[in-house]
C-alpha atoms as a PDB file:
ATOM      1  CA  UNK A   1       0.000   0.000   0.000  1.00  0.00           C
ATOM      2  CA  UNK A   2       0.942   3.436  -1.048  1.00  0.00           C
ATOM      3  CA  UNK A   3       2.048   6.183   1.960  1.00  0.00           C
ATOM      4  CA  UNK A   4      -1.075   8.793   2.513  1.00  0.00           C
ATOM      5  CA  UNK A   5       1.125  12.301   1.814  1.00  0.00           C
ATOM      6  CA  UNK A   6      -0.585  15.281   3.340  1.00  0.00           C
ATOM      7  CA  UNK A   7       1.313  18.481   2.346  1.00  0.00           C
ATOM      8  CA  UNK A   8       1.534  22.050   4.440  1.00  0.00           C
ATOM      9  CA  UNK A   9       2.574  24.819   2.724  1.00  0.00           C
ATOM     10  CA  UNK A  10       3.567  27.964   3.756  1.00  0.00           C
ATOM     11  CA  UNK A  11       2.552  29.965   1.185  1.00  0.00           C
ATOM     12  CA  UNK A  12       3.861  33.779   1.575  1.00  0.00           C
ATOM     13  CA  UNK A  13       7.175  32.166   2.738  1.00  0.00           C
ATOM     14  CA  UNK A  14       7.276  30.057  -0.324  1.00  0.00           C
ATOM     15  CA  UNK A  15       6.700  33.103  -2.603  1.00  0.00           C
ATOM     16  CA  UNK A  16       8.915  35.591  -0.453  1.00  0.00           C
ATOM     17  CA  UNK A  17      11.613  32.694  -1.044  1.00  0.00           C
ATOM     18  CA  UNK A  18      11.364  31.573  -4.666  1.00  0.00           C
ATOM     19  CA  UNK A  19      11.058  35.385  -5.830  1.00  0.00           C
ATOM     20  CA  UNK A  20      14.235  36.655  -3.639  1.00  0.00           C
ATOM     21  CA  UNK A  21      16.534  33.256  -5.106  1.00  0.00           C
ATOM     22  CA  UNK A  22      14.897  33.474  -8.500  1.00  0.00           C
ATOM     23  CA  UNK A  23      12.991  36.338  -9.303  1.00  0.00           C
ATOM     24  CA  UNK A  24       9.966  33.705  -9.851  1.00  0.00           C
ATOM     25  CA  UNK A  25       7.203  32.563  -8.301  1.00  0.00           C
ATOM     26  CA  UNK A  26       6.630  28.430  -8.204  1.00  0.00           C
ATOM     27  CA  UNK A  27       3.218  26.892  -8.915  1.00  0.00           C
ATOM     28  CA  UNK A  28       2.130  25.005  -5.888  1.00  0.00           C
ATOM     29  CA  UNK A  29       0.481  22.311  -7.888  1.00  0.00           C
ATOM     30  CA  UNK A  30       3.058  21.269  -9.917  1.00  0.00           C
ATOM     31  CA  UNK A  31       5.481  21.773  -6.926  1.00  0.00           C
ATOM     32  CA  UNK A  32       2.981  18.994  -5.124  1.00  0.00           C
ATOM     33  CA  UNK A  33       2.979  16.933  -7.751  1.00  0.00           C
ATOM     34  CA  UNK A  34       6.760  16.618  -8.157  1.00  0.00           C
ATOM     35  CA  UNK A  35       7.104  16.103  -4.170  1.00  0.00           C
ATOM     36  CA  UNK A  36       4.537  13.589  -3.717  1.00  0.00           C
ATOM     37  CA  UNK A  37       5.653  11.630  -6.709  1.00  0.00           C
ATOM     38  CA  UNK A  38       3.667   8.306  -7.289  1.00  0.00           C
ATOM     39  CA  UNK A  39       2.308   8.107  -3.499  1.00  0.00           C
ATOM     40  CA  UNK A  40      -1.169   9.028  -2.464  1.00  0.00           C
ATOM     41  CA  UNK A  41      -1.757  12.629  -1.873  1.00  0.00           C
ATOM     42  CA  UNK A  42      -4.394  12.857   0.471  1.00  0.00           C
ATOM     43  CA  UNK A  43      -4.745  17.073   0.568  1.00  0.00           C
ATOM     44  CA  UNK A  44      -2.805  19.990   0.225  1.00  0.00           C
ATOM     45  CA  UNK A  45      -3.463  22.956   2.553  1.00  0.00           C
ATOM     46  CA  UNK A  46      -1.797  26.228   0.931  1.00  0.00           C
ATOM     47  CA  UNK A  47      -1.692  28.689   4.280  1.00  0.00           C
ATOM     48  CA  UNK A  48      -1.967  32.432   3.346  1.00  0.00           C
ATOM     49  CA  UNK A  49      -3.417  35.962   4.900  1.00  0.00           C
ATOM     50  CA  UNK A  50      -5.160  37.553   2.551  1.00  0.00           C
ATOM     51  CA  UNK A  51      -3.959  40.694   1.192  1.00  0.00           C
ATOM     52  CA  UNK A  52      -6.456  43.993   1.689  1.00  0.00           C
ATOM     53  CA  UNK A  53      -8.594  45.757  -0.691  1.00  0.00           C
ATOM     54  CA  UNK A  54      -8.290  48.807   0.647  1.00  0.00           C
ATOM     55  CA  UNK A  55      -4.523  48.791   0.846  1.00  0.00           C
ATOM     56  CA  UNK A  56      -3.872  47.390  -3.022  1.00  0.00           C
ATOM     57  CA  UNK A  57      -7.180  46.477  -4.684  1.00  0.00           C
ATOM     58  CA  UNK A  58      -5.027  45.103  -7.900  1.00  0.00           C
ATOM     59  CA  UNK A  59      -2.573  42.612  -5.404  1.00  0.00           C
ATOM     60  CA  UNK A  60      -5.894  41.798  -3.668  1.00  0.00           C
ATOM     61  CA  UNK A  61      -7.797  40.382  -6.833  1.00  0.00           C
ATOM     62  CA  UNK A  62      -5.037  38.788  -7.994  1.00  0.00           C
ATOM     63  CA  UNK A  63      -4.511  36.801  -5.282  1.00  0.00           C
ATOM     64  CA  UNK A  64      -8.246  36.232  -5.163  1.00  0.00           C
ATOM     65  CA  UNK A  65      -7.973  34.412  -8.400  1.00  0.00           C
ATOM     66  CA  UNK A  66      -5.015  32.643  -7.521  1.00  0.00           C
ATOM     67  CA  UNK A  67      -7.305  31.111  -4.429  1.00  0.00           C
ATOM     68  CA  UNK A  68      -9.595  30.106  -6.374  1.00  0.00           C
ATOM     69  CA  UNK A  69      -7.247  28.491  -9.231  1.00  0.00           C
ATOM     70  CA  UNK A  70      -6.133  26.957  -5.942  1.00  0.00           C
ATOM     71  CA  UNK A  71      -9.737  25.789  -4.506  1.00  0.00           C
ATOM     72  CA  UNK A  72     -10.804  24.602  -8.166  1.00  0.00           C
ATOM     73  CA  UNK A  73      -8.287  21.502  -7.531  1.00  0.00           C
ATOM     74  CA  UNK A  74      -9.847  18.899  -5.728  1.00  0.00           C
ATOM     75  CA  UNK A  75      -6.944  18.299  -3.422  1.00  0.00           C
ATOM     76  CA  UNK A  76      -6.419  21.712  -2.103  1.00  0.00           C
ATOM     77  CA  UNK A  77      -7.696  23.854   0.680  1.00  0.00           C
ATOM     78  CA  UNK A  78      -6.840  27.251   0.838  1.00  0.00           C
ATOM     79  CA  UNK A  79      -6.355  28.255   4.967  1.00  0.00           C
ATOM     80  CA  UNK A  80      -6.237  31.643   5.827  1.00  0.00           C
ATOM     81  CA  UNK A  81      -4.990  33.990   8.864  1.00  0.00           C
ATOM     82  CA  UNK A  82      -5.025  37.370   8.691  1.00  0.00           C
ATOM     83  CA  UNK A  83      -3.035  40.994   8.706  1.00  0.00           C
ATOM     84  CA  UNK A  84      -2.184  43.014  10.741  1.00  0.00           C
ATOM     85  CA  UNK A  85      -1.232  46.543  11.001  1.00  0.00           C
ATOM     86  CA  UNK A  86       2.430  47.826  11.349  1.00  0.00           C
ATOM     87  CA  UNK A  87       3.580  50.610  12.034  1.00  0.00           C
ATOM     88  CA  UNK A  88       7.782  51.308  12.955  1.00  0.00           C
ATOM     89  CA  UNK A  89       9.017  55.207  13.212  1.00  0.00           C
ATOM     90  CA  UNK A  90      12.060  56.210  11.671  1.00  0.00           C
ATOM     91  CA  UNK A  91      14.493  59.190  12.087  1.00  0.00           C
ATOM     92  CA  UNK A  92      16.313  60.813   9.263  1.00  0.00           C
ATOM     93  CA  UNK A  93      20.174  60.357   9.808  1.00  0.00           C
ATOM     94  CA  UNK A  94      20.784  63.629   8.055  1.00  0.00           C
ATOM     95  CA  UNK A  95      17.822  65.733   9.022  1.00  0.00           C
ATOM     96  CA  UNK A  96      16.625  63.855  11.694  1.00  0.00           C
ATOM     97  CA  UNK A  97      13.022  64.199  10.050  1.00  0.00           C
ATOM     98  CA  UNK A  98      10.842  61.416  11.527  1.00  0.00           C
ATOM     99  CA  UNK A  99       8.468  59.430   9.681  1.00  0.00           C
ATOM    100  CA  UNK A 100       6.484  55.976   9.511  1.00  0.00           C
ATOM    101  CA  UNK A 101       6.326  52.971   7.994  1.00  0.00           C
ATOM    102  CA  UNK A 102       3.446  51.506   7.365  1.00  0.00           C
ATOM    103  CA  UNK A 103       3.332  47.499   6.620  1.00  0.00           C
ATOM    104  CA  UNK A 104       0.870  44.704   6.771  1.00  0.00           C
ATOM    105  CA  UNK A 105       1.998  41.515   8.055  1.00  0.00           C
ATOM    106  CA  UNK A 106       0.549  38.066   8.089  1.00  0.00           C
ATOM    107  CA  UNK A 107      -0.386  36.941  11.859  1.00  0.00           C
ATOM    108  CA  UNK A 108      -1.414  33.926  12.972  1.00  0.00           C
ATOM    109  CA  UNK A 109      -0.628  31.860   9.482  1.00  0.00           C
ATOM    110  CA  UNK A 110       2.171  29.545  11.270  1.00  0.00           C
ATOM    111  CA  UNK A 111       0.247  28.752  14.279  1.00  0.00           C
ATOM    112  CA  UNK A 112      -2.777  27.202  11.886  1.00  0.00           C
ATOM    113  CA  UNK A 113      -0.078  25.508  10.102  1.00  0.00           C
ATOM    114  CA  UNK A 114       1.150  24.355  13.596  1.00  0.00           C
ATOM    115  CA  UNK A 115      -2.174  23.184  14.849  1.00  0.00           C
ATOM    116  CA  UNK A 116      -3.142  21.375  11.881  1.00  0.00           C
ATOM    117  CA  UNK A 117      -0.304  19.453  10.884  1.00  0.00           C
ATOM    118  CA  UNK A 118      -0.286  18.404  14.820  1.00  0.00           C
ATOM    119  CA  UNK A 119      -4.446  17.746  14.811  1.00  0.00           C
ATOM    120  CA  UNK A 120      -3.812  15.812  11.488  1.00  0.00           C
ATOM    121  CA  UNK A 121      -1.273  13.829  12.903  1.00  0.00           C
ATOM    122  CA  UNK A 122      -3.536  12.386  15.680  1.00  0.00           C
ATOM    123  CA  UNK A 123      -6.396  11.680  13.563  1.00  0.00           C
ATOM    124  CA  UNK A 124      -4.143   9.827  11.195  1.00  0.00           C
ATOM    125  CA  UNK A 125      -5.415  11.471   8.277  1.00  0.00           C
ATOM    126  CA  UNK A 126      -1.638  10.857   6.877  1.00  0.00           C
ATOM    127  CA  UNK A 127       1.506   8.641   7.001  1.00  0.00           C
ATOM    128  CA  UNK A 128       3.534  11.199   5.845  1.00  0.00           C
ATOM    129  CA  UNK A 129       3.575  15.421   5.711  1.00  0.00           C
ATOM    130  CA  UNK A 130       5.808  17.142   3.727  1.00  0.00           C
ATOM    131  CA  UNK A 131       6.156  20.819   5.054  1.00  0.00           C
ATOM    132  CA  UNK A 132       6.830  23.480   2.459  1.00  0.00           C
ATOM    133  CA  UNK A 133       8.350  26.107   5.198  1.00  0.00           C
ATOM    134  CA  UNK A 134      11.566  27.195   6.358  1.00  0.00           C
ATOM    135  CA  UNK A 135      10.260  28.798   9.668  1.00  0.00           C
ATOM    136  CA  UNK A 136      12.020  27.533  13.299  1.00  0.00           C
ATOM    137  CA  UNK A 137       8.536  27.963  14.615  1.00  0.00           C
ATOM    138  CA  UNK A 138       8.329  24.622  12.876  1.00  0.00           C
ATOM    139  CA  UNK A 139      10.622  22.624  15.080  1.00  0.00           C
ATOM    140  CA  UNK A 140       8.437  21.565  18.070  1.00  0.00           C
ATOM    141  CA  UNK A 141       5.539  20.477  16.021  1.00  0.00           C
ATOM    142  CA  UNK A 142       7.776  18.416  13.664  1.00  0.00           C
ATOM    143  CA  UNK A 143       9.000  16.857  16.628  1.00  0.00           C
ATOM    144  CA  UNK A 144       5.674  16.206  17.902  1.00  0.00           C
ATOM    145  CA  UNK A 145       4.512  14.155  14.745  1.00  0.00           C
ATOM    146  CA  UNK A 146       7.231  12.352  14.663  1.00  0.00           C
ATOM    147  CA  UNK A 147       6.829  10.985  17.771  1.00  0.00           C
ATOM    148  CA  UNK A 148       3.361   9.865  16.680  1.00  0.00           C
ATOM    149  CA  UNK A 149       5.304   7.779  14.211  1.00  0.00           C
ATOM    150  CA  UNK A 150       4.460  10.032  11.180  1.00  0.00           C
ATOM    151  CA  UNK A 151       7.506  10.520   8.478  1.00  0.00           C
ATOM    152  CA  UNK A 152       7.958  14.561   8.262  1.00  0.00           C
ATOM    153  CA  UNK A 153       9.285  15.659   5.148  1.00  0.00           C
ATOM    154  CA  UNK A 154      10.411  19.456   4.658  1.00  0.00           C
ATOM    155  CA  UNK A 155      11.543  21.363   1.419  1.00  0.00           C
ATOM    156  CA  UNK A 156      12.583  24.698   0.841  1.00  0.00           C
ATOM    157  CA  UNK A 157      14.799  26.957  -0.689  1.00  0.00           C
ATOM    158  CA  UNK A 158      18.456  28.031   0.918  1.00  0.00           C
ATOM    159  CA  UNK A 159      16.784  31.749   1.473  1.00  0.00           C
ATOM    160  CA  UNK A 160      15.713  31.798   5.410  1.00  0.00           C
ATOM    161  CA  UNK A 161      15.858  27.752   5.857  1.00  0.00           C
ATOM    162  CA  UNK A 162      16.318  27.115   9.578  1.00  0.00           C
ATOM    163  CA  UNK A 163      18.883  24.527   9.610  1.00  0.00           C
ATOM    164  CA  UNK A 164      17.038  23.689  13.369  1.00  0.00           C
ATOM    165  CA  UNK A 165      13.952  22.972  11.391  1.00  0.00           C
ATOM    166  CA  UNK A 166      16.412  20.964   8.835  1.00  0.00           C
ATOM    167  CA  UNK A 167      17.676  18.811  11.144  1.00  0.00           C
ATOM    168  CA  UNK A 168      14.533  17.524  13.164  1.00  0.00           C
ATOM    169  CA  UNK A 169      12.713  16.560   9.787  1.00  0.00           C
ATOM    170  CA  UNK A 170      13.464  12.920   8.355  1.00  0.00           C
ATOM    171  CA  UNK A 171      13.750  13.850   5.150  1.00  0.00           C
ATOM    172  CA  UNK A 172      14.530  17.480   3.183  1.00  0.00           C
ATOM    173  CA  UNK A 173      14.703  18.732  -0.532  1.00  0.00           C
ATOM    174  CA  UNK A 174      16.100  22.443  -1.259  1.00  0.00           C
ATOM    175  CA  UNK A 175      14.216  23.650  -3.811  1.00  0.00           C
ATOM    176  CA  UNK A 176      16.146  24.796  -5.870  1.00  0.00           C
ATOM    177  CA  UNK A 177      16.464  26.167  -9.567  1.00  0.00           C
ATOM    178  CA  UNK A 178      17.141  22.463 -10.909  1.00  0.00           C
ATOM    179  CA  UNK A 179      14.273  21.122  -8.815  1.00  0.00           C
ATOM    180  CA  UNK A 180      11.846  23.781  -9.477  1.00  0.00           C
ATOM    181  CA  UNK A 181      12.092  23.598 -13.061  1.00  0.00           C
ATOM    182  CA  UNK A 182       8.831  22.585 -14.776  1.00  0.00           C
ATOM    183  CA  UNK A 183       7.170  24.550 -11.698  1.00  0.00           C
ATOM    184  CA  UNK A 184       7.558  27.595 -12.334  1.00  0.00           C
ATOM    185  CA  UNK A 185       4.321  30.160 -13.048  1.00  0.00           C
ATOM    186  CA  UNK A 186       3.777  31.487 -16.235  1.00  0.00           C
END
Protein backbone atom coordinates (compact mmCIF):
# COMPACT_ATOMS: atom_id res chain seq x y z
CA UNK A 1 0.00 0.00 0.00
CA UNK A 2 0.94 3.44 -1.05
CA UNK A 3 2.05 6.18 1.96
CA UNK A 4 -1.07 8.79 2.51
CA UNK A 5 1.13 12.30 1.81
CA UNK A 6 -0.59 15.28 3.34
CA UNK A 7 1.31 18.48 2.35
CA UNK A 8 1.53 22.05 4.44
CA UNK A 9 2.57 24.82 2.72
CA UNK A 10 3.57 27.96 3.76
CA UNK A 11 2.55 29.97 1.19
CA UNK A 12 3.86 33.78 1.57
CA UNK A 13 7.17 32.17 2.74
CA UNK A 14 7.28 30.06 -0.32
CA UNK A 15 6.70 33.10 -2.60
CA UNK A 16 8.92 35.59 -0.45
CA UNK A 17 11.61 32.69 -1.04
CA UNK A 18 11.36 31.57 -4.67
CA UNK A 19 11.06 35.38 -5.83
CA UNK A 20 14.23 36.66 -3.64
CA UNK A 21 16.53 33.26 -5.11
CA UNK A 22 14.90 33.47 -8.50
CA UNK A 23 12.99 36.34 -9.30
CA UNK A 24 9.97 33.70 -9.85
CA UNK A 25 7.20 32.56 -8.30
CA UNK A 26 6.63 28.43 -8.20
CA UNK A 27 3.22 26.89 -8.92
CA UNK A 28 2.13 25.01 -5.89
CA UNK A 29 0.48 22.31 -7.89
CA UNK A 30 3.06 21.27 -9.92
CA UNK A 31 5.48 21.77 -6.93
CA UNK A 32 2.98 18.99 -5.12
CA UNK A 33 2.98 16.93 -7.75
CA UNK A 34 6.76 16.62 -8.16
CA UNK A 35 7.10 16.10 -4.17
CA UNK A 36 4.54 13.59 -3.72
CA UNK A 37 5.65 11.63 -6.71
CA UNK A 38 3.67 8.31 -7.29
CA UNK A 39 2.31 8.11 -3.50
CA UNK A 40 -1.17 9.03 -2.46
CA UNK A 41 -1.76 12.63 -1.87
CA UNK A 42 -4.39 12.86 0.47
CA UNK A 43 -4.74 17.07 0.57
CA UNK A 44 -2.80 19.99 0.23
CA UNK A 45 -3.46 22.96 2.55
CA UNK A 46 -1.80 26.23 0.93
CA UNK A 47 -1.69 28.69 4.28
CA UNK A 48 -1.97 32.43 3.35
CA UNK A 49 -3.42 35.96 4.90
CA UNK A 50 -5.16 37.55 2.55
CA UNK A 51 -3.96 40.69 1.19
CA UNK A 52 -6.46 43.99 1.69
CA UNK A 53 -8.59 45.76 -0.69
CA UNK A 54 -8.29 48.81 0.65
CA UNK A 55 -4.52 48.79 0.85
CA UNK A 56 -3.87 47.39 -3.02
CA UNK A 57 -7.18 46.48 -4.68
CA UNK A 58 -5.03 45.10 -7.90
CA UNK A 59 -2.57 42.61 -5.40
CA UNK A 60 -5.89 41.80 -3.67
CA UNK A 61 -7.80 40.38 -6.83
CA UNK A 62 -5.04 38.79 -7.99
CA UNK A 63 -4.51 36.80 -5.28
CA UNK A 64 -8.25 36.23 -5.16
CA UNK A 65 -7.97 34.41 -8.40
CA UNK A 66 -5.02 32.64 -7.52
CA UNK A 67 -7.31 31.11 -4.43
CA UNK A 68 -9.60 30.11 -6.37
CA UNK A 69 -7.25 28.49 -9.23
CA UNK A 70 -6.13 26.96 -5.94
CA UNK A 71 -9.74 25.79 -4.51
CA UNK A 72 -10.80 24.60 -8.17
CA UNK A 73 -8.29 21.50 -7.53
CA UNK A 74 -9.85 18.90 -5.73
CA UNK A 75 -6.94 18.30 -3.42
CA UNK A 76 -6.42 21.71 -2.10
CA UNK A 77 -7.70 23.85 0.68
CA UNK A 78 -6.84 27.25 0.84
CA UNK A 79 -6.36 28.26 4.97
CA UNK A 80 -6.24 31.64 5.83
CA UNK A 81 -4.99 33.99 8.86
CA UNK A 82 -5.03 37.37 8.69
CA UNK A 83 -3.04 40.99 8.71
CA UNK A 84 -2.18 43.01 10.74
CA UNK A 85 -1.23 46.54 11.00
CA UNK A 86 2.43 47.83 11.35
CA UNK A 87 3.58 50.61 12.03
CA UNK A 88 7.78 51.31 12.96
CA UNK A 89 9.02 55.21 13.21
CA UNK A 90 12.06 56.21 11.67
CA UNK A 91 14.49 59.19 12.09
CA UNK A 92 16.31 60.81 9.26
CA UNK A 93 20.17 60.36 9.81
CA UNK A 94 20.78 63.63 8.06
CA UNK A 95 17.82 65.73 9.02
CA UNK A 96 16.62 63.86 11.69
CA UNK A 97 13.02 64.20 10.05
CA UNK A 98 10.84 61.42 11.53
CA UNK A 99 8.47 59.43 9.68
CA UNK A 100 6.48 55.98 9.51
CA UNK A 101 6.33 52.97 7.99
CA UNK A 102 3.45 51.51 7.37
CA UNK A 103 3.33 47.50 6.62
CA UNK A 104 0.87 44.70 6.77
CA UNK A 105 2.00 41.52 8.06
CA UNK A 106 0.55 38.07 8.09
CA UNK A 107 -0.39 36.94 11.86
CA UNK A 108 -1.41 33.93 12.97
CA UNK A 109 -0.63 31.86 9.48
CA UNK A 110 2.17 29.55 11.27
CA UNK A 111 0.25 28.75 14.28
CA UNK A 112 -2.78 27.20 11.89
CA UNK A 113 -0.08 25.51 10.10
CA UNK A 114 1.15 24.35 13.60
CA UNK A 115 -2.17 23.18 14.85
CA UNK A 116 -3.14 21.37 11.88
CA UNK A 117 -0.30 19.45 10.88
CA UNK A 118 -0.29 18.40 14.82
CA UNK A 119 -4.45 17.75 14.81
CA UNK A 120 -3.81 15.81 11.49
CA UNK A 121 -1.27 13.83 12.90
CA UNK A 122 -3.54 12.39 15.68
CA UNK A 123 -6.40 11.68 13.56
CA UNK A 124 -4.14 9.83 11.20
CA UNK A 125 -5.42 11.47 8.28
CA UNK A 126 -1.64 10.86 6.88
CA UNK A 127 1.51 8.64 7.00
CA UNK A 128 3.53 11.20 5.85
CA UNK A 129 3.58 15.42 5.71
CA UNK A 130 5.81 17.14 3.73
CA UNK A 131 6.16 20.82 5.05
CA UNK A 132 6.83 23.48 2.46
CA UNK A 133 8.35 26.11 5.20
CA UNK A 134 11.57 27.19 6.36
CA UNK A 135 10.26 28.80 9.67
CA UNK A 136 12.02 27.53 13.30
CA UNK A 137 8.54 27.96 14.61
CA UNK A 138 8.33 24.62 12.88
CA UNK A 139 10.62 22.62 15.08
CA UNK A 140 8.44 21.56 18.07
CA UNK A 141 5.54 20.48 16.02
CA UNK A 142 7.78 18.42 13.66
CA UNK A 143 9.00 16.86 16.63
CA UNK A 144 5.67 16.21 17.90
CA UNK A 145 4.51 14.16 14.75
CA UNK A 146 7.23 12.35 14.66
CA UNK A 147 6.83 10.98 17.77
CA UNK A 148 3.36 9.86 16.68
CA UNK A 149 5.30 7.78 14.21
CA UNK A 150 4.46 10.03 11.18
CA UNK A 151 7.51 10.52 8.48
CA UNK A 152 7.96 14.56 8.26
CA UNK A 153 9.29 15.66 5.15
CA UNK A 154 10.41 19.46 4.66
CA UNK A 155 11.54 21.36 1.42
CA UNK A 156 12.58 24.70 0.84
CA UNK A 157 14.80 26.96 -0.69
CA UNK A 158 18.46 28.03 0.92
CA UNK A 159 16.78 31.75 1.47
CA UNK A 160 15.71 31.80 5.41
CA UNK A 161 15.86 27.75 5.86
CA UNK A 162 16.32 27.11 9.58
CA UNK A 163 18.88 24.53 9.61
CA UNK A 164 17.04 23.69 13.37
CA UNK A 165 13.95 22.97 11.39
CA UNK A 166 16.41 20.96 8.83
CA UNK A 167 17.68 18.81 11.14
CA UNK A 168 14.53 17.52 13.16
CA UNK A 169 12.71 16.56 9.79
CA UNK A 170 13.46 12.92 8.35
CA UNK A 171 13.75 13.85 5.15
CA UNK A 172 14.53 17.48 3.18
CA UNK A 173 14.70 18.73 -0.53
CA UNK A 174 16.10 22.44 -1.26
CA UNK A 175 14.22 23.65 -3.81
CA UNK A 176 16.15 24.80 -5.87
CA UNK A 177 16.46 26.17 -9.57
CA UNK A 178 17.14 22.46 -10.91
CA UNK A 179 14.27 21.12 -8.81
CA UNK A 180 11.85 23.78 -9.48
CA UNK A 181 12.09 23.60 -13.06
CA UNK A 182 8.83 22.59 -14.78
CA UNK A 183 7.17 24.55 -11.70
CA UNK A 184 7.56 27.59 -12.33
CA UNK A 185 4.32 30.16 -13.05
CA UNK A 186 3.78 31.49 -16.23
Amino acid sequence: MSDRVFVFIDGSNLDRATIHCFNKRAMPELLVKKLVGDRRLMRVNYYEAPLLPQVDRKSFDAQQRFFERLRMNAFFDVRLGRRVKREKEFECPHCSEKFTKTTWGQKGVDALIAFDLVTLATRNAFDVAILIAGDQDFVCPVLEVRMMNKYVENAFTDYAWSPNLKAVADRTTLLDDNFLNNCWQK
